[in-house]
C-alpha atoms as a PDB file:
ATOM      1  CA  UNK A   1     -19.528   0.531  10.714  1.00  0.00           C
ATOM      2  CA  UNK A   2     -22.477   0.074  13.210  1.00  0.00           C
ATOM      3  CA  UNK A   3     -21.184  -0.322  16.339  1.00  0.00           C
ATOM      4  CA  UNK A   4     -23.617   1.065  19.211  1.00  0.00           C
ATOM      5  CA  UNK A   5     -20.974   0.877  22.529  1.00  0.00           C
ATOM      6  CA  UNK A   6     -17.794  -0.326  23.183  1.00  0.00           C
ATOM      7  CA  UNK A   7     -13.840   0.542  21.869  1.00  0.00           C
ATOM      8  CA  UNK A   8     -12.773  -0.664  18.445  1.00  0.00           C
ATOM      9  CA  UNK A   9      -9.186  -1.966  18.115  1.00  0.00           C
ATOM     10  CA  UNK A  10      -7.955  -2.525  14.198  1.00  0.00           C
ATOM     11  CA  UNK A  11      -4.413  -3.982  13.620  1.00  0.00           C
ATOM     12  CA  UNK A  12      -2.195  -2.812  10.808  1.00  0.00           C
ATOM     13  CA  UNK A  13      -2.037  -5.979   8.820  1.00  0.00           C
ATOM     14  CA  UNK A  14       1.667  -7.145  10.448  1.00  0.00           C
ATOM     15  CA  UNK A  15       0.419 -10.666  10.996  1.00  0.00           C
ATOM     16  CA  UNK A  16      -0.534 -11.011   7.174  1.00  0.00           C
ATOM     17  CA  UNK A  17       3.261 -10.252   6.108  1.00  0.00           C
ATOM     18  CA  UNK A  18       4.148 -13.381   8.043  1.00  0.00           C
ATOM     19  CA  UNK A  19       1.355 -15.562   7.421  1.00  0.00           C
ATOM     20  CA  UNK A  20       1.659 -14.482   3.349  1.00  0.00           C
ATOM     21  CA  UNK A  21       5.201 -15.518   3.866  1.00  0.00           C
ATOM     22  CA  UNK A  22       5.010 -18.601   6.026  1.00  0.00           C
ATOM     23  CA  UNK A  23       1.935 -20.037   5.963  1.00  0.00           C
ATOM     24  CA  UNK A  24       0.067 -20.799   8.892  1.00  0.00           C
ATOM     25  CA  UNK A  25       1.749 -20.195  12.437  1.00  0.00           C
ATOM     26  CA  UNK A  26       0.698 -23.717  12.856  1.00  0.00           C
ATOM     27  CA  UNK A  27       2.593 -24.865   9.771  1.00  0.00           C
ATOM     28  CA  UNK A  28       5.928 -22.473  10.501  1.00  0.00           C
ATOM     29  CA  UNK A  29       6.113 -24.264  14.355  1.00  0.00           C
ATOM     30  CA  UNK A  30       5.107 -27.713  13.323  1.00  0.00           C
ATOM     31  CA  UNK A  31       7.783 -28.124  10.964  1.00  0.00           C
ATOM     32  CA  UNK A  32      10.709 -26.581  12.849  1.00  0.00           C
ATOM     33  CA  UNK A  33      11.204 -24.199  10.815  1.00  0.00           C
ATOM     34  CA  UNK A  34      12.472 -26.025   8.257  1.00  0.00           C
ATOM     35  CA  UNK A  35       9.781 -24.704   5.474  1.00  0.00           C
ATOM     36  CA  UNK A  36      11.971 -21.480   5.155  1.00  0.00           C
ATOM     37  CA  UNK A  37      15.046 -21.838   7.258  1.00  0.00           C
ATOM     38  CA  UNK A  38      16.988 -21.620   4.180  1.00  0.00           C
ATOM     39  CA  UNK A  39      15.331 -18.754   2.873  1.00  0.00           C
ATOM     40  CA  UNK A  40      16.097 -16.739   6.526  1.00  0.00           C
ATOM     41  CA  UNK A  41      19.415 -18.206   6.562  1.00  0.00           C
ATOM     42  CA  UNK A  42      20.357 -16.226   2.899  1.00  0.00           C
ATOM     43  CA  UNK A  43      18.384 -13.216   4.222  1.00  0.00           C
ATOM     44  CA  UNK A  44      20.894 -11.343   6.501  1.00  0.00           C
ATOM     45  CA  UNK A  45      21.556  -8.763   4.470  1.00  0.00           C
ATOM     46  CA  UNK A  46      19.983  -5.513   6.238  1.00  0.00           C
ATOM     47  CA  UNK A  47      18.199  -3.952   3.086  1.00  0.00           C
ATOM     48  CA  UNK A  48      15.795  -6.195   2.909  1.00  0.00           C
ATOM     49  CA  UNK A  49      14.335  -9.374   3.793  1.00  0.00           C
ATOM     50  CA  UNK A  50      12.491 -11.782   1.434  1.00  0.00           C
ATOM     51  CA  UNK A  51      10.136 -14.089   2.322  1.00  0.00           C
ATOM     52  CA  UNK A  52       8.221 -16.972   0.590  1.00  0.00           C
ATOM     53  CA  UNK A  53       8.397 -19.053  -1.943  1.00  0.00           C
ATOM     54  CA  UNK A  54      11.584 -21.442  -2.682  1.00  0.00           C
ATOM     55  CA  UNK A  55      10.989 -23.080  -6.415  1.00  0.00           C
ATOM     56  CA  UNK A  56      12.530 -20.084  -8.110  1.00  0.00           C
ATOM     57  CA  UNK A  57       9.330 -18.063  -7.985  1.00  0.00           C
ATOM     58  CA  UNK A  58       8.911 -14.246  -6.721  1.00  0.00           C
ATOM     59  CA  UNK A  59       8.135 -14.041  -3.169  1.00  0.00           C
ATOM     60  CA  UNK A  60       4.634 -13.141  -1.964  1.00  0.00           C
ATOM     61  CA  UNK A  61       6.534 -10.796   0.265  1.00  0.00           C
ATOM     62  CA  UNK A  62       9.038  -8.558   0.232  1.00  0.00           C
ATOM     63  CA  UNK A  63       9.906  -6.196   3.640  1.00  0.00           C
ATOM     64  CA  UNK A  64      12.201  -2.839   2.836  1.00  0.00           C
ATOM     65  CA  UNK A  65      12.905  -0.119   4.789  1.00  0.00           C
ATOM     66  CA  UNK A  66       9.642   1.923   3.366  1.00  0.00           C
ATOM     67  CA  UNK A  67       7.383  -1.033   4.018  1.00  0.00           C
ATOM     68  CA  UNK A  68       5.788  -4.151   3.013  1.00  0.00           C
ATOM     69  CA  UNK A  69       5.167  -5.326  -0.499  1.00  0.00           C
ATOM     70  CA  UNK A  70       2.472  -7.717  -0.658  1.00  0.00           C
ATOM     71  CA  UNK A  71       1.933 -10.047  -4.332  1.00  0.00           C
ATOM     72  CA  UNK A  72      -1.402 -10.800  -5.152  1.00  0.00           C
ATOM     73  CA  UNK A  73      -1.756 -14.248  -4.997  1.00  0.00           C
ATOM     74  CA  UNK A  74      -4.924 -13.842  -7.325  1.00  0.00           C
ATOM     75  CA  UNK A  75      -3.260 -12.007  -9.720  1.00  0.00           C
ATOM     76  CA  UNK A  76       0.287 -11.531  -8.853  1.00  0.00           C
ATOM     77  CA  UNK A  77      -0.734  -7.324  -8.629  1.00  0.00           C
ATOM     78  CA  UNK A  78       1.749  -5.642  -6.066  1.00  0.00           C
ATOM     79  CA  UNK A  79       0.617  -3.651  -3.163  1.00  0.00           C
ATOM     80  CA  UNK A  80       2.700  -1.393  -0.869  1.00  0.00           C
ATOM     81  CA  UNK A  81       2.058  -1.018   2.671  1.00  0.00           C
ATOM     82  CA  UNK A  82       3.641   1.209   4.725  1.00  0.00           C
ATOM     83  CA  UNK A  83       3.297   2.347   8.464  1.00  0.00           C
ATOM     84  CA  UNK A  84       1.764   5.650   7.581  1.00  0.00           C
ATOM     85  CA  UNK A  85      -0.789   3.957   5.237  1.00  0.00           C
ATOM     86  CA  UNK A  86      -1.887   1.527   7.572  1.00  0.00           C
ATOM     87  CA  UNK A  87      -2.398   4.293   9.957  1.00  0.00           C
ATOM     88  CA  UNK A  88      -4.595   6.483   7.562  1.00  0.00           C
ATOM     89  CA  UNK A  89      -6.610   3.294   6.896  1.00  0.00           C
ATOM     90  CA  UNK A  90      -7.555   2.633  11.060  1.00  0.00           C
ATOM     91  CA  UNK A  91      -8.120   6.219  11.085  1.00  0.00           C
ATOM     92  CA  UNK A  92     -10.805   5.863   8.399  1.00  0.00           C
ATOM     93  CA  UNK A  93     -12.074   3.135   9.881  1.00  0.00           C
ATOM     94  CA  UNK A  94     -12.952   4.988  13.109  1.00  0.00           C
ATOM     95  CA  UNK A  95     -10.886   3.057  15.226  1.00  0.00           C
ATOM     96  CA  UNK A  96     -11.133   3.697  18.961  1.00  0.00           C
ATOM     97  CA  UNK A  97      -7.249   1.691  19.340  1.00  0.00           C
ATOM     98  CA  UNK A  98      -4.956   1.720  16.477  1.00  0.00           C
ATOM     99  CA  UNK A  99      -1.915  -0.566  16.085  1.00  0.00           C
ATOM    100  CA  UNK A 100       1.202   0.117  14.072  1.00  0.00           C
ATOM    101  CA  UNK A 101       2.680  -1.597  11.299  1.00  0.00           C
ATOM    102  CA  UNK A 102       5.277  -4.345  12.710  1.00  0.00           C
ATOM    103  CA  UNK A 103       7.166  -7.189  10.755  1.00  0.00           C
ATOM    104  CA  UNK A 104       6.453 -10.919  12.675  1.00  0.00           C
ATOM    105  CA  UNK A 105       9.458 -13.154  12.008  1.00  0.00           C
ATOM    106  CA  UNK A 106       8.865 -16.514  12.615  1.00  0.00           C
ATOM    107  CA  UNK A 107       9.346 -19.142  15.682  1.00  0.00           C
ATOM    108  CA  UNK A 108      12.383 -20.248  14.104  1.00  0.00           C
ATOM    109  CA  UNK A 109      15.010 -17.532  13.027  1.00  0.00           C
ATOM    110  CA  UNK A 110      18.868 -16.478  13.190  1.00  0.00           C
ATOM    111  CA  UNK A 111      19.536 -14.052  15.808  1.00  0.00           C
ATOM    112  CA  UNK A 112      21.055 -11.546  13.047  1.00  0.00           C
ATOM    113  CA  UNK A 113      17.479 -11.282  10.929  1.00  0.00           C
ATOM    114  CA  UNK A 114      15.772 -11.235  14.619  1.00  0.00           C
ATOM    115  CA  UNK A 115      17.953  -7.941  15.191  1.00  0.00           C
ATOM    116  CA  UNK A 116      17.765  -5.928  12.024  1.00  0.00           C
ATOM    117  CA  UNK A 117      13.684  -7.043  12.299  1.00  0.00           C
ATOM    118  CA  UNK A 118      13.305  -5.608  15.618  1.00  0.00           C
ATOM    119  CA  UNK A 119      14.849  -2.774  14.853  1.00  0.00           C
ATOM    120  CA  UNK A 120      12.790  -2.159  11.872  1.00  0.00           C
ATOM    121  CA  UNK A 121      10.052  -2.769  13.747  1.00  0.00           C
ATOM    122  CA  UNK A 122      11.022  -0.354  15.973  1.00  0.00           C
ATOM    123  CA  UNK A 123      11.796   2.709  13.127  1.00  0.00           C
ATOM    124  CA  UNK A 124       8.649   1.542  11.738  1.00  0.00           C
ATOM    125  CA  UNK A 125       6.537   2.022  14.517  1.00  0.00           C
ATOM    126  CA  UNK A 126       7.712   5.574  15.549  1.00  0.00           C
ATOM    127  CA  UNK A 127       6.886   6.404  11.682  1.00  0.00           C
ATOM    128  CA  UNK A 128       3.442   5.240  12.650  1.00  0.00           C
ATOM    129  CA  UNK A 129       3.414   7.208  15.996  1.00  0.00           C
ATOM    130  CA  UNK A 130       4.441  10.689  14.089  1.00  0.00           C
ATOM    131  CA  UNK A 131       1.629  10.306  11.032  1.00  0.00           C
ATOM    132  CA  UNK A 132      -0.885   9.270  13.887  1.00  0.00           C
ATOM    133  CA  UNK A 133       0.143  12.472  16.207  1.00  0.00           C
ATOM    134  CA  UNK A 134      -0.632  14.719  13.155  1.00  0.00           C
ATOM    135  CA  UNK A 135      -4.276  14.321  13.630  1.00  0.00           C
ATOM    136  CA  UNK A 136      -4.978  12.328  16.557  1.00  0.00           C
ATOM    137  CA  UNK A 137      -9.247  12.855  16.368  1.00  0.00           C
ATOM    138  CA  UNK A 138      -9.720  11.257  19.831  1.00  0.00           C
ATOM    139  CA  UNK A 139      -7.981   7.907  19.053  1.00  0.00           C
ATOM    140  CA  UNK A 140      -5.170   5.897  20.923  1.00  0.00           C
ATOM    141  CA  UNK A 141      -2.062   4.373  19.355  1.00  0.00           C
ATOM    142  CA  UNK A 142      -0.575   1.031  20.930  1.00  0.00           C
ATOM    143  CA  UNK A 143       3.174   0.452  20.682  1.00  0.00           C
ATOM    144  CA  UNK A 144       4.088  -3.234  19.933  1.00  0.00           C
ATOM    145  CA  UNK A 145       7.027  -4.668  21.625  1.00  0.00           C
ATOM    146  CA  UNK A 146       9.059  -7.439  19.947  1.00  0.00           C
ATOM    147  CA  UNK A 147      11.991  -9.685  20.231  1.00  0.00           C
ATOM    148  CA  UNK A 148      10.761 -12.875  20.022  1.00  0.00           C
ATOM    149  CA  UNK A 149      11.780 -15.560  22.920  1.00  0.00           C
ATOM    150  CA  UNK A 150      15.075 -13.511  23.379  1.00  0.00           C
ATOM    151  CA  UNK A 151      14.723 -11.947  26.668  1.00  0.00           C
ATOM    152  CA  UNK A 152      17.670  -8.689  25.856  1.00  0.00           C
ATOM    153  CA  UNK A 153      16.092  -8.338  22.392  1.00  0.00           C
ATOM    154  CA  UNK A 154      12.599  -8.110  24.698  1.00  0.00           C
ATOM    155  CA  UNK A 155      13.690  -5.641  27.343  1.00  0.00           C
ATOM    156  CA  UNK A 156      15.407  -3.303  24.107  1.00  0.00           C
ATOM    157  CA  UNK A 157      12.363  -3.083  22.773  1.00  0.00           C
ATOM    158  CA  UNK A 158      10.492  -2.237  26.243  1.00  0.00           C
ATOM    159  CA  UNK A 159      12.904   0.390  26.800  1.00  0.00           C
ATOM    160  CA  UNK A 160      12.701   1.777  23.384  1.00  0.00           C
ATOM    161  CA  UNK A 161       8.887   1.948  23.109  1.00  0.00           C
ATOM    162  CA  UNK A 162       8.023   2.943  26.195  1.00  0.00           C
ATOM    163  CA  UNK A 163       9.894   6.159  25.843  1.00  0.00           C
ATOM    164  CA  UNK A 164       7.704   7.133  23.069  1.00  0.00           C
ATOM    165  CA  UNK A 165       4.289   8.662  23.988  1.00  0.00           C
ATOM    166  CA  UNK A 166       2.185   5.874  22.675  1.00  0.00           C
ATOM    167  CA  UNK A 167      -1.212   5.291  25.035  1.00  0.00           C
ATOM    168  CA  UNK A 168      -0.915   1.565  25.747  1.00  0.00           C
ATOM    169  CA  UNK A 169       1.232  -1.116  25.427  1.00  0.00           C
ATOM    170  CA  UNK A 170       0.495  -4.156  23.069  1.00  0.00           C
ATOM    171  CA  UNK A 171       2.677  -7.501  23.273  1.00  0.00           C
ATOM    172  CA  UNK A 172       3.541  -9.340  19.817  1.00  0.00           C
ATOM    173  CA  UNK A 173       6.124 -11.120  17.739  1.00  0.00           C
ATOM    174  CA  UNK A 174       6.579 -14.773  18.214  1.00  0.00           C
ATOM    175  CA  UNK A 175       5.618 -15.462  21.687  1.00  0.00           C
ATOM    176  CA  UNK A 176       6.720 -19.321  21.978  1.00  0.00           C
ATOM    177  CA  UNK A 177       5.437 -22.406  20.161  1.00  0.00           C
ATOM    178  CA  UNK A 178       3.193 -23.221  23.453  1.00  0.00           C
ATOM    179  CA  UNK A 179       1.014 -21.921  25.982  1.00  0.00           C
ATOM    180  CA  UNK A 180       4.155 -22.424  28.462  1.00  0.00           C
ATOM    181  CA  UNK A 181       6.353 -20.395  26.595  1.00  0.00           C
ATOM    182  CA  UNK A 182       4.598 -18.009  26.661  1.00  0.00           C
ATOM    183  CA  UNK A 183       3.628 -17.768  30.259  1.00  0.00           C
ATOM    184  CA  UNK A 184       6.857 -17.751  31.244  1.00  0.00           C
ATOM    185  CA  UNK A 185       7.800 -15.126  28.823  1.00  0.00           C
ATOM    186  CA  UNK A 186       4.812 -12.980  30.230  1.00  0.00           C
ATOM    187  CA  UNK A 187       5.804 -13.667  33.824  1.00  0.00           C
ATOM    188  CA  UNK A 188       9.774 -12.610  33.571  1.00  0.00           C
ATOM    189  CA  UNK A 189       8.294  -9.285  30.644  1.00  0.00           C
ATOM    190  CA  UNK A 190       5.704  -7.724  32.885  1.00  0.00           C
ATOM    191  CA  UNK A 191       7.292  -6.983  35.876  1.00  0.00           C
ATOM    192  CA  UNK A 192       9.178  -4.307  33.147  1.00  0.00           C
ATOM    193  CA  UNK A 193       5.836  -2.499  32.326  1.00  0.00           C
ATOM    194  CA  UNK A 194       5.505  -1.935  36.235  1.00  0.00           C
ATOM    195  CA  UNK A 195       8.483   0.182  36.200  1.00  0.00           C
ATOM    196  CA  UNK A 196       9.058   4.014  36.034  1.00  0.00           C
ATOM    197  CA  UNK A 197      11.818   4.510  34.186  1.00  0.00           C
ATOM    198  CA  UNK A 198      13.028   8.508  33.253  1.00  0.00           C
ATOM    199  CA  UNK A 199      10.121   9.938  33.823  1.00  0.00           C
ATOM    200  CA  UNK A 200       7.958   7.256  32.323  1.00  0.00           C
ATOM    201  CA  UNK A 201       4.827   5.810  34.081  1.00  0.00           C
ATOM    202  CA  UNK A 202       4.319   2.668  32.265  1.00  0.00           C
ATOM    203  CA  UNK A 203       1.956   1.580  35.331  1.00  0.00           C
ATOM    204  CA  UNK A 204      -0.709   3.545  34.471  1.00  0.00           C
ATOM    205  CA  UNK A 205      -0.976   2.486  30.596  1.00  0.00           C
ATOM    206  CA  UNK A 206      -3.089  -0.656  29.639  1.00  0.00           C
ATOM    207  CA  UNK A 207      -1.551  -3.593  27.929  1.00  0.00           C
ATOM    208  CA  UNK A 208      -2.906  -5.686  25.483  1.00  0.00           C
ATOM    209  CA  UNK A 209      -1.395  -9.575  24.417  1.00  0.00           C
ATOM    210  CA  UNK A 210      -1.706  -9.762  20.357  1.00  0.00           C
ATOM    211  CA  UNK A 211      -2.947 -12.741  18.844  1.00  0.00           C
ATOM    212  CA  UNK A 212      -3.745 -15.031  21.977  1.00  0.00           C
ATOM    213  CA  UNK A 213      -7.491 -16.624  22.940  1.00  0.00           C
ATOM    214  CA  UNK A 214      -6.720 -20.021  23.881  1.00  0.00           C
ATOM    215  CA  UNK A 215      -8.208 -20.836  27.236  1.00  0.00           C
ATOM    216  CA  UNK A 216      -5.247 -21.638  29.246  1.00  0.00           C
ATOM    217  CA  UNK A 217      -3.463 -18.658  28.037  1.00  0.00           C
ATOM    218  CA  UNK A 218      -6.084 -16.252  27.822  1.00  0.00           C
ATOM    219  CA  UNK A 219      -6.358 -17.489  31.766  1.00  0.00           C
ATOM    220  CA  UNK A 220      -2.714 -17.199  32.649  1.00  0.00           C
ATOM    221  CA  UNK A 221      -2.195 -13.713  30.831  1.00  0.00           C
ATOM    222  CA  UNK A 222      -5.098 -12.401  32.860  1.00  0.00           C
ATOM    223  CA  UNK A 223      -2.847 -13.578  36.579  1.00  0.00           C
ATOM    224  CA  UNK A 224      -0.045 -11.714  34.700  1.00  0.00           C
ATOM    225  CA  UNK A 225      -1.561  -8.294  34.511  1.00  0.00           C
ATOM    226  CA  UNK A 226      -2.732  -8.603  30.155  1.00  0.00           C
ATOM    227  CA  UNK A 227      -5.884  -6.128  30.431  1.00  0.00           C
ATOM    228  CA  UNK A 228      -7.308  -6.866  26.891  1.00  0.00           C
ATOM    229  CA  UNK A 229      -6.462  -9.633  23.856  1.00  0.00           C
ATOM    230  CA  UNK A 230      -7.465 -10.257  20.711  1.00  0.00           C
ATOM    231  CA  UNK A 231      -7.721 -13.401  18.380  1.00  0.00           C
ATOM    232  CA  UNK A 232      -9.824 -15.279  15.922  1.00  0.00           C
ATOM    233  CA  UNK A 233      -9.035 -17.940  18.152  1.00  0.00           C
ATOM    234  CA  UNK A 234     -12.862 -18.622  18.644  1.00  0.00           C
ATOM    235  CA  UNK A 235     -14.515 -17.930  15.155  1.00  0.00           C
ATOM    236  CA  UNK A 236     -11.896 -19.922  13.394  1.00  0.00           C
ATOM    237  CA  UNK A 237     -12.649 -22.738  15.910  1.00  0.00           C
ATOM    238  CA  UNK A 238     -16.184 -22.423  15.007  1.00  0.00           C
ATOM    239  CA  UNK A 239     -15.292 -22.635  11.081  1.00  0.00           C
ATOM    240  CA  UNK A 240     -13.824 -25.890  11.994  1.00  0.00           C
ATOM    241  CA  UNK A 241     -16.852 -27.503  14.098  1.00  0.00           C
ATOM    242  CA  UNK A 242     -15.100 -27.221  17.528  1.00  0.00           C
ATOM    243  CA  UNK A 243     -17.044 -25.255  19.772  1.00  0.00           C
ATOM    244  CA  UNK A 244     -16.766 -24.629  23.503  1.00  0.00           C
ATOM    245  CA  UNK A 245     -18.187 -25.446  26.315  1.00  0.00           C
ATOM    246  CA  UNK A 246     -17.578 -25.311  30.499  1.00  0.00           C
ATOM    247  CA  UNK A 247     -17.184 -29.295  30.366  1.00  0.00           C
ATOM    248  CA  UNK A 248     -14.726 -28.866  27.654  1.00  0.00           C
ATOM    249  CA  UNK A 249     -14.456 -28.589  23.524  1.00  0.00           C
ATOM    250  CA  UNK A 250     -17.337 -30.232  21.992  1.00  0.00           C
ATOM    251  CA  UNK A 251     -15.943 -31.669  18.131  1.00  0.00           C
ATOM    252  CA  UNK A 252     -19.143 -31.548  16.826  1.00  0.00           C
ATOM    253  CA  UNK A 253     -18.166 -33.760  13.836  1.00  0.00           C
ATOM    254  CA  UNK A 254     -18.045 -36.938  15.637  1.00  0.00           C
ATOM    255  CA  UNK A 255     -21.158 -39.295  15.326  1.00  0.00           C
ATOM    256  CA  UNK A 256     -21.523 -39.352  18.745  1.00  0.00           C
ATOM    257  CA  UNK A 257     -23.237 -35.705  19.033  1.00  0.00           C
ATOM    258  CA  UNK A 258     -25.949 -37.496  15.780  1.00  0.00           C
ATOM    259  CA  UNK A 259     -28.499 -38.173  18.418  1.00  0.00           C
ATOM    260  CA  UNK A 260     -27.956 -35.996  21.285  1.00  0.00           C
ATOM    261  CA  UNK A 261     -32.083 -34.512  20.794  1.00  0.00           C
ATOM    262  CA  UNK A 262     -32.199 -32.021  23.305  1.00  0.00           C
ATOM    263  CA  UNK A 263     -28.691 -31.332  24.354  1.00  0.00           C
ATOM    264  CA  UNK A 264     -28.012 -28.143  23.880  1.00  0.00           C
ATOM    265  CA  UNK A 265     -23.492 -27.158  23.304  1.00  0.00           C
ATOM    266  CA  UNK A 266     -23.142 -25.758  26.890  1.00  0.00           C
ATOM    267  CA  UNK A 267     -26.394 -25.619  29.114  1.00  0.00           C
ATOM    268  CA  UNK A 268     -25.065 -22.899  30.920  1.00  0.00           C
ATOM    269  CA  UNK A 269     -24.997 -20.547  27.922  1.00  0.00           C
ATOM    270  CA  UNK A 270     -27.278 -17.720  27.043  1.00  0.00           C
ATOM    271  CA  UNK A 271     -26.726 -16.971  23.430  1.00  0.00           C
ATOM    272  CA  UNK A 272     -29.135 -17.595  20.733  1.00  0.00           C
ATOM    273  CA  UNK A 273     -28.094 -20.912  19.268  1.00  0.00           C
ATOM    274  CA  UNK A 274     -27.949 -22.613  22.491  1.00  0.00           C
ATOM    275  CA  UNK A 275     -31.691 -21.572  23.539  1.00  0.00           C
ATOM    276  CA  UNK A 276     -32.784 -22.850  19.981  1.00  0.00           C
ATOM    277  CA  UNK A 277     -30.632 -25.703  18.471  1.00  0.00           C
ATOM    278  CA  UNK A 278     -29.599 -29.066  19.836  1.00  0.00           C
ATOM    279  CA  UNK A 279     -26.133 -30.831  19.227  1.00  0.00           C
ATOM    280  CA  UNK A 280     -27.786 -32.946  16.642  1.00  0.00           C
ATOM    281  CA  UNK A 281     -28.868 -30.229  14.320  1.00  0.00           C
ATOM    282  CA  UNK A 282     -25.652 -28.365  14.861  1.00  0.00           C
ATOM    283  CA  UNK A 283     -24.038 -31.818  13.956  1.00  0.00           C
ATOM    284  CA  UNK A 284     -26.390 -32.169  10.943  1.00  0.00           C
ATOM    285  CA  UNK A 285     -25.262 -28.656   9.462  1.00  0.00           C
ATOM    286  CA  UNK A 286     -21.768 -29.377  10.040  1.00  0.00           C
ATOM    287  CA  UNK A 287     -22.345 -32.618   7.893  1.00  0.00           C
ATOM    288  CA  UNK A 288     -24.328 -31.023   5.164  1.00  0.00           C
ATOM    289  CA  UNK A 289     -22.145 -28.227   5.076  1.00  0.00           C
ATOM    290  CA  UNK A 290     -24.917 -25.603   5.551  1.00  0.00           C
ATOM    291  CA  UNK A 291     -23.102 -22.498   5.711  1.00  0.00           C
ATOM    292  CA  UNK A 292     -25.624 -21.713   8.768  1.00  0.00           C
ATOM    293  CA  UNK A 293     -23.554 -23.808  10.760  1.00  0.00           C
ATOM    294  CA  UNK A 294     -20.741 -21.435  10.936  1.00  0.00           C
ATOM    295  CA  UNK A 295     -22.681 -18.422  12.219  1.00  0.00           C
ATOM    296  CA  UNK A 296     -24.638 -20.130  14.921  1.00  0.00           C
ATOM    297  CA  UNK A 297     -20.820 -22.199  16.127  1.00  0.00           C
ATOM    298  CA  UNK A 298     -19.789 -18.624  15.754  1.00  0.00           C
ATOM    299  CA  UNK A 299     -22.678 -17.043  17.993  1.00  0.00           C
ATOM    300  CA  UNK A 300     -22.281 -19.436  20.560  1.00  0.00           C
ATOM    301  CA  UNK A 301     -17.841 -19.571  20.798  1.00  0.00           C
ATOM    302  CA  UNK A 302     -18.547 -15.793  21.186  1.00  0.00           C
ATOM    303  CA  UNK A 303     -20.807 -16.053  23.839  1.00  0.00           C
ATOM    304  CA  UNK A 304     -19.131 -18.353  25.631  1.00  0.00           C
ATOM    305  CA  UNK A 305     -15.628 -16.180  25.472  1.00  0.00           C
ATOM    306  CA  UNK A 306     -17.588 -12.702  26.828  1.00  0.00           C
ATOM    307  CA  UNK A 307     -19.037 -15.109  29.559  1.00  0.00           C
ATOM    308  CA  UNK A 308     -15.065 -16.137  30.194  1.00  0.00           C
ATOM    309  CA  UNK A 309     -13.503 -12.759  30.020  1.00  0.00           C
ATOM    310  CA  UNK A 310     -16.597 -11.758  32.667  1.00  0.00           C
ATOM    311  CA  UNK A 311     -15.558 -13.856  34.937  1.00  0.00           C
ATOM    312  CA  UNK A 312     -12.134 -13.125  35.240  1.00  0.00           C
ATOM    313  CA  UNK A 313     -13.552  -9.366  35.428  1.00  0.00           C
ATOM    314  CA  UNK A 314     -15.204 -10.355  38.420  1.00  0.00           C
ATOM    315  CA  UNK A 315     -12.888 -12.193  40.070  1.00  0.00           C
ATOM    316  CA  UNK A 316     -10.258  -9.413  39.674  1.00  0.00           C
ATOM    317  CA  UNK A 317     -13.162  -6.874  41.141  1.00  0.00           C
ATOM    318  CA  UNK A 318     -13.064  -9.749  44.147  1.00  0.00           C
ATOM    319  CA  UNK A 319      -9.422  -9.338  44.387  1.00  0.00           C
ATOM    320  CA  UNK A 320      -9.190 -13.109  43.823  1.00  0.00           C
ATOM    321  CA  UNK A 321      -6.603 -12.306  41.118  1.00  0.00           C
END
C-alpha cells in the first residue's frame, strides 16, 4: 500500500457478518425487522447463532464461539474468521489502527440474543487484544463497545472494555434507525468515557464512531466529543449519482442538471472534477453509464468531506465547539 502521510485504520470485517446475514442496514430497519425476526426469535440458544436465509437453505452465516463462518455466495466455499485472524490480517496490512472482530446484531432483536452477543463480543475482543499484544510493531488496537439502544447493556460494555489496555475507544453495534437516535445515545454514552474509573483514564484515549458520515451526524458526533469516523457514506453516495455540495445534495440524475454548461457541483470546491467538469457532463456520464462518472462523483464527495471535517477542526481550535 502507498500511502505517503497520515494513520491507516482497517476494520475486522464485523459489519460483513451482519450485512451477509441481513442484507443492507437499510433493508434490516426499513422493514422492522420483520425479514429475520423469526430467525432471531429461534436463535436463543447460546452456542450459536444463525443468521440468513429462511427457505430451508444453509445460512450465509453462522457465529460460534471460535468465530464467524462466512458461505461463499459464489460458490457456497466456507471461510472461518476468527478474532486472531482478523488481527494477523490488519497487521499485514500495515495498519496504523486496528479494530477487533465484533458480531453486529441487528436494529431489531430480543434482549436474550442482544446479551449472549454482547458478551461474545466482548470474549471476542479480548482474544483480539491478547494475539495483538504478542507483537504489537508500533500499532494501536481500538476496543468496540456494544449494546445496541439498551443503555445497561451500553454502560456493561464501557465498563468492561475500558478496563482492558486497548489505545482508543471505537463506538459500534446498532446505533438507532436515525440520526436522532443516535445523538441522543451519544449524548447520555460519552459523558462515561470522561470518567476515571479504578485507575483508568479513559479521558486521555481518542474515540472513534464506526460506520457514521452522514452530515447531520457526522456534525452532532463532533459537539459530542467523536474525534475520528469512518464510512463509505460518501463513495457509495457517489456510486449512486448523489453528490454534495454546501447548498445541499445535488441528484445528478435529474434532467434538470442536462444543461447546466458551466456550473460546476459546488463552486466552492477545490478538487479536480470541480475545476474541470460541469454538471452537464457529470450528468451525461451518469446517463451513459461511463464508469468515469464514479471516480470523478467520488473525487469530488471526498473533497468536499476533508473540507467538512476541516472545518469542524477549526472551529474546535476556535473553541467554538
Amino acid at each position: 500500500m502507498n500511502r505517503k502521510s497520515g494513520p491507516l485504520i482497517t476494520d475486522s470485517g464485523g459489519f460483513q457478518v451482519f450485512s451477509l446475514a441481513y442484507g443492507s442496514v437499510y433493508e434490516e430497519i426499513s422493514t422492522g425487522g420483520e425479514l429475520k425476526r423469526r430467525n432471531a426469535n429461534n436463535s436463543k440458544n447460546k452456542g450459536s447463532l444463525h443468521l440468513g436465509n429462511e427457505g430451508g437453505n444453509k445460512p450465509p452465516v453462522k457465529v460460534t464461539e471460535e468465530g464467524a463462518i462466512f458461505r461463499s455466495y459464489r460458490d457456497g466455499k466456507s471461510f472461518l474468521l476468527t478474532p486472531e485472524s482478523t488481527v494477523q490480517a490488519q497487521k499485514s496490512f500495515g495498519a496504523d489502527i486496528i479494530i477487533p472482530l465484533d458480531e453486529l446484531p441487528p436494529y431489531h432483536i430480543d434482549r436474550n440474543v442482544l446479551v449472549n452477543s454482547v458478551d461474545r463480543t466482548h470474549r471476542w475482543e479480548a482474544r483480539s487484544l491478547k494475539e495483538h499484544l504478542k507483537d504489537v510493531k508500533d500499532q494501536a488496537m481500538y476496543c468496540v463497545i456494544h449494546g445496541g439502544l439498551d443503555r445497561e447493556l451500553r454502560k456493561k460494555s464501557v465498563d468492561y472494555l475500558t478496563s482492558l489496555p486497548f489505545d482508543g475507544y471505537a463506538i459500534g453495534g446498532s446505533l438507532g434507525k436515525n440520526s436522532q437516535e443516535l445523538l441522543e445515545l451519544l449524548e447520555w454514552m460519552m459523558p462515561l468515557l470522561n470518567e476515571d474509573t479504578g485507575g483508568v483514564n479513559r479521558r486521555k484515549k481518542p474515540r472513534h464512531l464506526l460506520g457514521i458520515a452522514d452530515e447531520p451526524s457526522i456534525l452532532g458526533a463532533v459537539r459530542n466529543g467523536i474525534d475520528t469516523l469512518d464510512s463509505c457514506y460518501p463513495t457509495r453516495l457517489s456510486r449512486h449519482g448523489t453528490l454534495l455540495s454546501r447548498d445541499g445534495k445535488v441528484h445528478i440524475k435529474s434532467g434538470k442538471y442536462a444543461r447546466q454548461y458551466g456550473v460546476p457541483i459546488d463552486p466552492q470546491c477545490s478538487c479536480s472534477t470541480c475545476q474541470q467538469y460541469d454538471r452537464s457532463y457529470l450528468w451525461h456520464l451518469f446517463k451513459a453509464k461511463e464508469p468515469v462518472f464514479m471516480t470523478l462523483a467520488t473525487i469530488h464527495n471526498l473533497q468536499y468531506m476533508n473540507d467538512l471535517m476541516a472545518q469542524q477542526r477549526q472551529l474546535i481550535m476556535e473553541n467554538k465547539i
